[in-house]
N, C-alpha and C. Protein backbone atom coordinates (compact mmCIF):
# COMPACT_ATOMS: atom_id res chain seq x y z
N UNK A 1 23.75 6.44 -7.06
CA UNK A 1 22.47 6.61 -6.40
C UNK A 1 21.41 5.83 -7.17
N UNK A 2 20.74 5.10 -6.50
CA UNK A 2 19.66 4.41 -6.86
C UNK A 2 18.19 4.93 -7.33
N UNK A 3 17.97 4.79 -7.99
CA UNK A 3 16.13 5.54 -8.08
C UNK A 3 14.98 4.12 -7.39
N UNK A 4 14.43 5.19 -7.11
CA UNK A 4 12.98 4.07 -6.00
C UNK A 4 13.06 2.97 -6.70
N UNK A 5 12.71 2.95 -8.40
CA UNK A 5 12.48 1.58 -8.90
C UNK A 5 13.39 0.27 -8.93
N UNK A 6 14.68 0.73 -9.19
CA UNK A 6 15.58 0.44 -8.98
C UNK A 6 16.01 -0.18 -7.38
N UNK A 7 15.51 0.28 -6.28
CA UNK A 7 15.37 -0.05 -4.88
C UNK A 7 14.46 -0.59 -4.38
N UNK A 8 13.52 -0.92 -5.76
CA UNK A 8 12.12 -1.71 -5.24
C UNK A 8 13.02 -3.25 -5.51
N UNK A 9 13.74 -3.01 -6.85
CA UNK A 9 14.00 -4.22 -7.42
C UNK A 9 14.77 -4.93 -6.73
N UNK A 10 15.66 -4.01 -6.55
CA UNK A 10 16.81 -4.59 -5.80
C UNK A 10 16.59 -5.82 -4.27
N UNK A 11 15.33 -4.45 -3.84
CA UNK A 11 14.99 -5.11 -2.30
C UNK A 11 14.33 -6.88 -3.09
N UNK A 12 13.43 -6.51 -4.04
CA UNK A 12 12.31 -8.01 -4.39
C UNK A 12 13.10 -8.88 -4.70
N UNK A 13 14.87 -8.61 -5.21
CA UNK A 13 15.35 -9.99 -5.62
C UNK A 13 15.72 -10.45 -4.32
N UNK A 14 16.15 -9.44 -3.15
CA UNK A 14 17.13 -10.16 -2.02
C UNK A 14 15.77 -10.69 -1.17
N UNK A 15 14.41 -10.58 -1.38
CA UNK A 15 13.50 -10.92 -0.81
C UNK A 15 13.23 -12.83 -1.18
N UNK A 16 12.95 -12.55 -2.59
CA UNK A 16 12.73 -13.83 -3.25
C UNK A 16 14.04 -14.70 -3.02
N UNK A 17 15.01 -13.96 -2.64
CA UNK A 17 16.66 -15.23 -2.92
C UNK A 17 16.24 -15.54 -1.92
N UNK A 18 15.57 -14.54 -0.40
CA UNK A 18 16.03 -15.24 0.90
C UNK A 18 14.65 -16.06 1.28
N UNK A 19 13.64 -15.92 0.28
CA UNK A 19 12.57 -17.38 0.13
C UNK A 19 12.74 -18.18 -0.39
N UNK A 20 13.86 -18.10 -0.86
CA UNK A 20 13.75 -19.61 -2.07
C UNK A 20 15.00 -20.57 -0.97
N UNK A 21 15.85 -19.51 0.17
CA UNK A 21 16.67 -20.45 0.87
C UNK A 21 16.39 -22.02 1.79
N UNK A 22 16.83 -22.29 2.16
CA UNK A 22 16.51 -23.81 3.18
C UNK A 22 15.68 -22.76 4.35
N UNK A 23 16.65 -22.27 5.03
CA UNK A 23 16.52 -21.63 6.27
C UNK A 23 15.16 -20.62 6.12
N UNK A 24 14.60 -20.56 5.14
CA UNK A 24 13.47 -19.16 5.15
C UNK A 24 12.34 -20.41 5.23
N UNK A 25 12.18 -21.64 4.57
CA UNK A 25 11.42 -22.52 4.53
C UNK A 25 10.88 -23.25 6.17
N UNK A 26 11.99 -23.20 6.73
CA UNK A 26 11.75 -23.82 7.74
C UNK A 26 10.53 -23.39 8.91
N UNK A 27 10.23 -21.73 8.97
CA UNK A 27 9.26 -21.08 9.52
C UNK A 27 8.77 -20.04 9.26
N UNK A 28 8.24 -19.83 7.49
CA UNK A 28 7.77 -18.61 6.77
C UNK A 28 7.28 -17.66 7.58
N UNK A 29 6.83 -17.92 8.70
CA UNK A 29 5.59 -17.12 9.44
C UNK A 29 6.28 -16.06 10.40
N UNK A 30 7.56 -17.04 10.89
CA UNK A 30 8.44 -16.25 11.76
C UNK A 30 9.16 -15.25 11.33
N UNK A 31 9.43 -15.56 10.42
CA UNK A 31 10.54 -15.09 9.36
C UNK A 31 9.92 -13.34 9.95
N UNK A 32 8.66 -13.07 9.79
CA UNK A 32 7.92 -11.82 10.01
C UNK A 32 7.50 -11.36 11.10
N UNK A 33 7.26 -12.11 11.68
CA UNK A 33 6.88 -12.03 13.35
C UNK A 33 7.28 -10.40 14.04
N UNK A 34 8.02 -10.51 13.65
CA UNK A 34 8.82 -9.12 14.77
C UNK A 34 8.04 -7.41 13.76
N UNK A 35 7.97 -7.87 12.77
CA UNK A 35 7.62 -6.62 12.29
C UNK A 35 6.19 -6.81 12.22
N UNK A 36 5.28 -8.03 11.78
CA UNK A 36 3.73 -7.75 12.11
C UNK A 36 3.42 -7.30 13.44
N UNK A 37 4.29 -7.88 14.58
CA UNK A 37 4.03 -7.46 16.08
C UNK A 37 4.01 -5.71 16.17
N UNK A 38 5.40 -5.58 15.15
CA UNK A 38 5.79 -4.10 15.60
C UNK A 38 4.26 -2.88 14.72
N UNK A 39 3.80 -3.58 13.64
CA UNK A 39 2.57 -2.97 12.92
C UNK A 39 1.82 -2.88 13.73
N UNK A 40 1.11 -4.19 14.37
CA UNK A 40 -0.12 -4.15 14.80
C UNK A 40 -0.02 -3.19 16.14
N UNK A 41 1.08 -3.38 17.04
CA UNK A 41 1.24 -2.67 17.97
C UNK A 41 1.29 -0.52 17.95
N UNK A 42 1.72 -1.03 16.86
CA UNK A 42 1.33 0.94 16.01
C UNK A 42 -0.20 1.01 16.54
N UNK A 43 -0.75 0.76 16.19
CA UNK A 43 -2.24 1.10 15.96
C UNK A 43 -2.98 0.71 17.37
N UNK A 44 -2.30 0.13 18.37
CA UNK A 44 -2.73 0.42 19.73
C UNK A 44 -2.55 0.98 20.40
N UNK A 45 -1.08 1.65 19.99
CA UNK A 45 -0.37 2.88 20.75
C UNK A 45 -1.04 4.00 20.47
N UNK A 46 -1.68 3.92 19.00
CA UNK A 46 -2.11 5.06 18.86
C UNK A 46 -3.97 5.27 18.86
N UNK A 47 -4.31 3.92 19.95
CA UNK A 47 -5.80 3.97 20.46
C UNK A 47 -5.60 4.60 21.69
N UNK A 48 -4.65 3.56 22.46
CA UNK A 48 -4.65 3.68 23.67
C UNK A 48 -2.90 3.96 24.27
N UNK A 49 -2.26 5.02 23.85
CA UNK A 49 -0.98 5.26 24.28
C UNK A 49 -0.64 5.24 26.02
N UNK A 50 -1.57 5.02 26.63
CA UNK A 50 -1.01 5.10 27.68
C UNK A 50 -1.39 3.26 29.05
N UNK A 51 -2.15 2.78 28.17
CA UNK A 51 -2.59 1.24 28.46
C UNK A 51 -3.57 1.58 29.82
N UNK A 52 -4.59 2.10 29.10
CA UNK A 52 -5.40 2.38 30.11
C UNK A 52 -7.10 1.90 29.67
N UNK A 53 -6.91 1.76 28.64
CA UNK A 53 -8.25 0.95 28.36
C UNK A 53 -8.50 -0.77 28.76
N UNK A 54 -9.37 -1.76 29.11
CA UNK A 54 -8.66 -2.86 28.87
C UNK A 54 -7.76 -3.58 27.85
N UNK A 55 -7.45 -5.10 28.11
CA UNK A 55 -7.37 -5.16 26.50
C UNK A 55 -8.16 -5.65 25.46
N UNK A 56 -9.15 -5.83 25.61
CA UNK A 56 -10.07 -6.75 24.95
C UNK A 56 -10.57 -4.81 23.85
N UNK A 57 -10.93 -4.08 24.47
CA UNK A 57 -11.17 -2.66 24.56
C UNK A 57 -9.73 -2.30 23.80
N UNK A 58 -8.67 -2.56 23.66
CA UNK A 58 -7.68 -2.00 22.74
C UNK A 58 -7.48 -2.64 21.83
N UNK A 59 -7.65 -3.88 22.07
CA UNK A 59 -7.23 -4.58 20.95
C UNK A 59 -8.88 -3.80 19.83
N UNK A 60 -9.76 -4.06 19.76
CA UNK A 60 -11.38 -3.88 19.41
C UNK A 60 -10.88 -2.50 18.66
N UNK A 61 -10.41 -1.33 19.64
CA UNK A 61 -10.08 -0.31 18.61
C UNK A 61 -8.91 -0.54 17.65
N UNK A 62 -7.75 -0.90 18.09
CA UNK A 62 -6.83 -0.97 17.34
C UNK A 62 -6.81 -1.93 15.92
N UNK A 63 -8.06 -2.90 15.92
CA UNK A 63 -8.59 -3.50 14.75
C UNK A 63 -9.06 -2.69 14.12
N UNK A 64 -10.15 -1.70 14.70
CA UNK A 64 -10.87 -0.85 13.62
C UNK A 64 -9.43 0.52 12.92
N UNK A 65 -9.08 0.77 13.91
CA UNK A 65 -7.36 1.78 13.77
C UNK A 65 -6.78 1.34 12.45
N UNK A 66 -6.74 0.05 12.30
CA UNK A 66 -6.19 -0.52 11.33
C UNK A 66 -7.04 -0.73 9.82
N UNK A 67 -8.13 -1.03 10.01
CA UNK A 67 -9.21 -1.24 9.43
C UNK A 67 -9.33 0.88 8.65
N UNK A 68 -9.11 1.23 9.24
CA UNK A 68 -9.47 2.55 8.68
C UNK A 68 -7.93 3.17 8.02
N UNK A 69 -6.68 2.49 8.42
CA UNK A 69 -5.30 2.87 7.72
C UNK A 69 -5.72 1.96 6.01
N UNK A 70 -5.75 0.74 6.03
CA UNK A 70 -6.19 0.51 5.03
C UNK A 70 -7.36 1.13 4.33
N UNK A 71 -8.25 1.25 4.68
CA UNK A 71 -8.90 1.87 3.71
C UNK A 71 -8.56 3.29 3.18
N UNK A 72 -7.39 3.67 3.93
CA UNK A 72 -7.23 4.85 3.66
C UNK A 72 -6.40 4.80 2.61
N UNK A 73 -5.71 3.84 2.73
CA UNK A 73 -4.68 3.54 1.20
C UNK A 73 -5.00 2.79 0.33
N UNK A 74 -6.29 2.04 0.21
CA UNK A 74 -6.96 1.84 -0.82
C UNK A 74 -7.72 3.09 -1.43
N UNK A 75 -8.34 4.02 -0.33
CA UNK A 75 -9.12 5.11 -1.05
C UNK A 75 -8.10 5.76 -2.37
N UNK A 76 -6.63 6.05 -1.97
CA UNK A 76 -5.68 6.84 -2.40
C UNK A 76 -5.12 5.90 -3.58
N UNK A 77 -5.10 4.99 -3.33
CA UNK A 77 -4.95 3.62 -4.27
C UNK A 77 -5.83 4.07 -5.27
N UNK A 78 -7.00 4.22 -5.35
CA UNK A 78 -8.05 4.66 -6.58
C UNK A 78 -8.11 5.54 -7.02
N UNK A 79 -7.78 6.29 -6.00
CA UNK A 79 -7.65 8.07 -6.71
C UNK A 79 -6.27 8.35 -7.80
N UNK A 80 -5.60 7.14 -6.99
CA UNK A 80 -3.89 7.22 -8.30
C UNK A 80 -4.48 6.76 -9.34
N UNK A 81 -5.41 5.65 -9.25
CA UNK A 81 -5.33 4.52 -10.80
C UNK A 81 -6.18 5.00 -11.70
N UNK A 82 -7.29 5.94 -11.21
CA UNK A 82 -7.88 6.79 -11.62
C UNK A 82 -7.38 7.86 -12.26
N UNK A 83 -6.49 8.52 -11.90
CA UNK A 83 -5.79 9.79 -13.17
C UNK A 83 -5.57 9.55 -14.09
N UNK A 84 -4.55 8.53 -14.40
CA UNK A 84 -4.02 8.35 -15.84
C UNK A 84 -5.41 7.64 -16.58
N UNK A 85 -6.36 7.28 -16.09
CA UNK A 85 -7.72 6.86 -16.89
C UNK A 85 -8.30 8.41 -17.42
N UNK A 86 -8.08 9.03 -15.97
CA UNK A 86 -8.79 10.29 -16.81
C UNK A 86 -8.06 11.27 -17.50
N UNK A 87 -6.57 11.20 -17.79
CA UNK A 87 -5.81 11.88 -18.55
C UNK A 87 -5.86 11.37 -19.89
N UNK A 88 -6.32 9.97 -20.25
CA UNK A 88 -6.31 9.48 -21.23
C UNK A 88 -7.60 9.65 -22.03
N UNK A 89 -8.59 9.82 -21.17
CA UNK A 89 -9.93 10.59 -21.35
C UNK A 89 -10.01 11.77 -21.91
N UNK A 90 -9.54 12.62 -21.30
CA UNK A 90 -9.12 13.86 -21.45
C UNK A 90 -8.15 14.32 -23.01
N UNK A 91 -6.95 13.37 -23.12
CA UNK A 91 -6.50 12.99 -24.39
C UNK A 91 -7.24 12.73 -25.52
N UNK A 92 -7.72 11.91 -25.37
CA UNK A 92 -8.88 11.38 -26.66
C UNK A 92 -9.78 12.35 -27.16
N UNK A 93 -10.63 12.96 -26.02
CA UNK A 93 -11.35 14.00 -26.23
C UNK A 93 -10.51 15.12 -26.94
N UNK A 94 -9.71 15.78 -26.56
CA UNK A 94 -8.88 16.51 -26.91
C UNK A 94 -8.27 16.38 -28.33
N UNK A 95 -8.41 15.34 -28.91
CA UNK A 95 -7.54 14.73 -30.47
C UNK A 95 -8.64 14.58 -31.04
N UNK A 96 -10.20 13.95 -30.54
CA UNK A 96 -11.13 13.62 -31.38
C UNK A 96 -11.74 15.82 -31.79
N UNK A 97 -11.58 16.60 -30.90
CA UNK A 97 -12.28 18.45 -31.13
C UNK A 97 -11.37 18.50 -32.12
N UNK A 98 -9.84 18.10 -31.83
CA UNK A 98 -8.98 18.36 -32.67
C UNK A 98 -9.06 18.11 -34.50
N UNK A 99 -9.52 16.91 -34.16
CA UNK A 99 -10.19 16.28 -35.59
C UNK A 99 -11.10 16.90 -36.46
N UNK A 100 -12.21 17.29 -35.51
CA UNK A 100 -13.03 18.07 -36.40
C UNK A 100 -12.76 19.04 -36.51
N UNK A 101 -12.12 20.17 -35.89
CA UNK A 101 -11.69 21.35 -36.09
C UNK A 101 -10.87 21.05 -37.47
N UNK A 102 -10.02 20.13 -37.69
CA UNK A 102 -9.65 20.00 -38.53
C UNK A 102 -10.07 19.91 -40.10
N UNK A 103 -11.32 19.14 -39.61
CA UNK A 103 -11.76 18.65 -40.91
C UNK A 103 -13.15 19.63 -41.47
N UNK A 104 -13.18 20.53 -40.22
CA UNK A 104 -13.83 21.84 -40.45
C UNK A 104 -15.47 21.68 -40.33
N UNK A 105 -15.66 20.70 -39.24
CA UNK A 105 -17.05 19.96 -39.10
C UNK A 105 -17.70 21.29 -37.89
């Protein structure tokens, strides 16, 4: 059994082997096509699930749909990179009371 990191790695080498091939060179863009279609199309299904708005009108929400998934994983993005700043905060403080308690200040 694999651990995540280990399955990150695994996936990034068979990623990079299958960019560095002839055949991946020939149309980088395509290479993705089917799954940016299948993303962007998430986020219209879930403006307009039943295709009843126009499209100029779905597409308009499903930009902002998207526009607000990212920021939502950047918000959470900061709130992660942020802990271990403030555990280390929290640490220091904690060793510097320690200190003087020690030294009987």
């Amino acid at each position: 059994m694999l651990t995540p990191e280990q399955r990150t790695l695994r996936a990034r080498i068979a990623a990079y082997a299958s960019h560095a091939s002839e055949a991946a060179n020939a149309d980088p863009a395509g290479r993705t096509l089917a799954a940016r279609t299948a993303f962007l199309r998430r986020f219209e299904d879930q403006v307009d699930p039943e295709r009843r708005l126009s499209e100029d009108e779905r597409i308009r929400r499903a930009l902002m749909a998207r526009k607000a998934y990212m920021a939502r994983l950047a918000f959470e993005s900061s709130k992660k990179r942020g802990k271990p700043t403030l555990r280390r905060r929290t640490a220091k403080m904690l060793a510097a009371a320690e200190a003087e308690e020690a030294t009987g200040r």
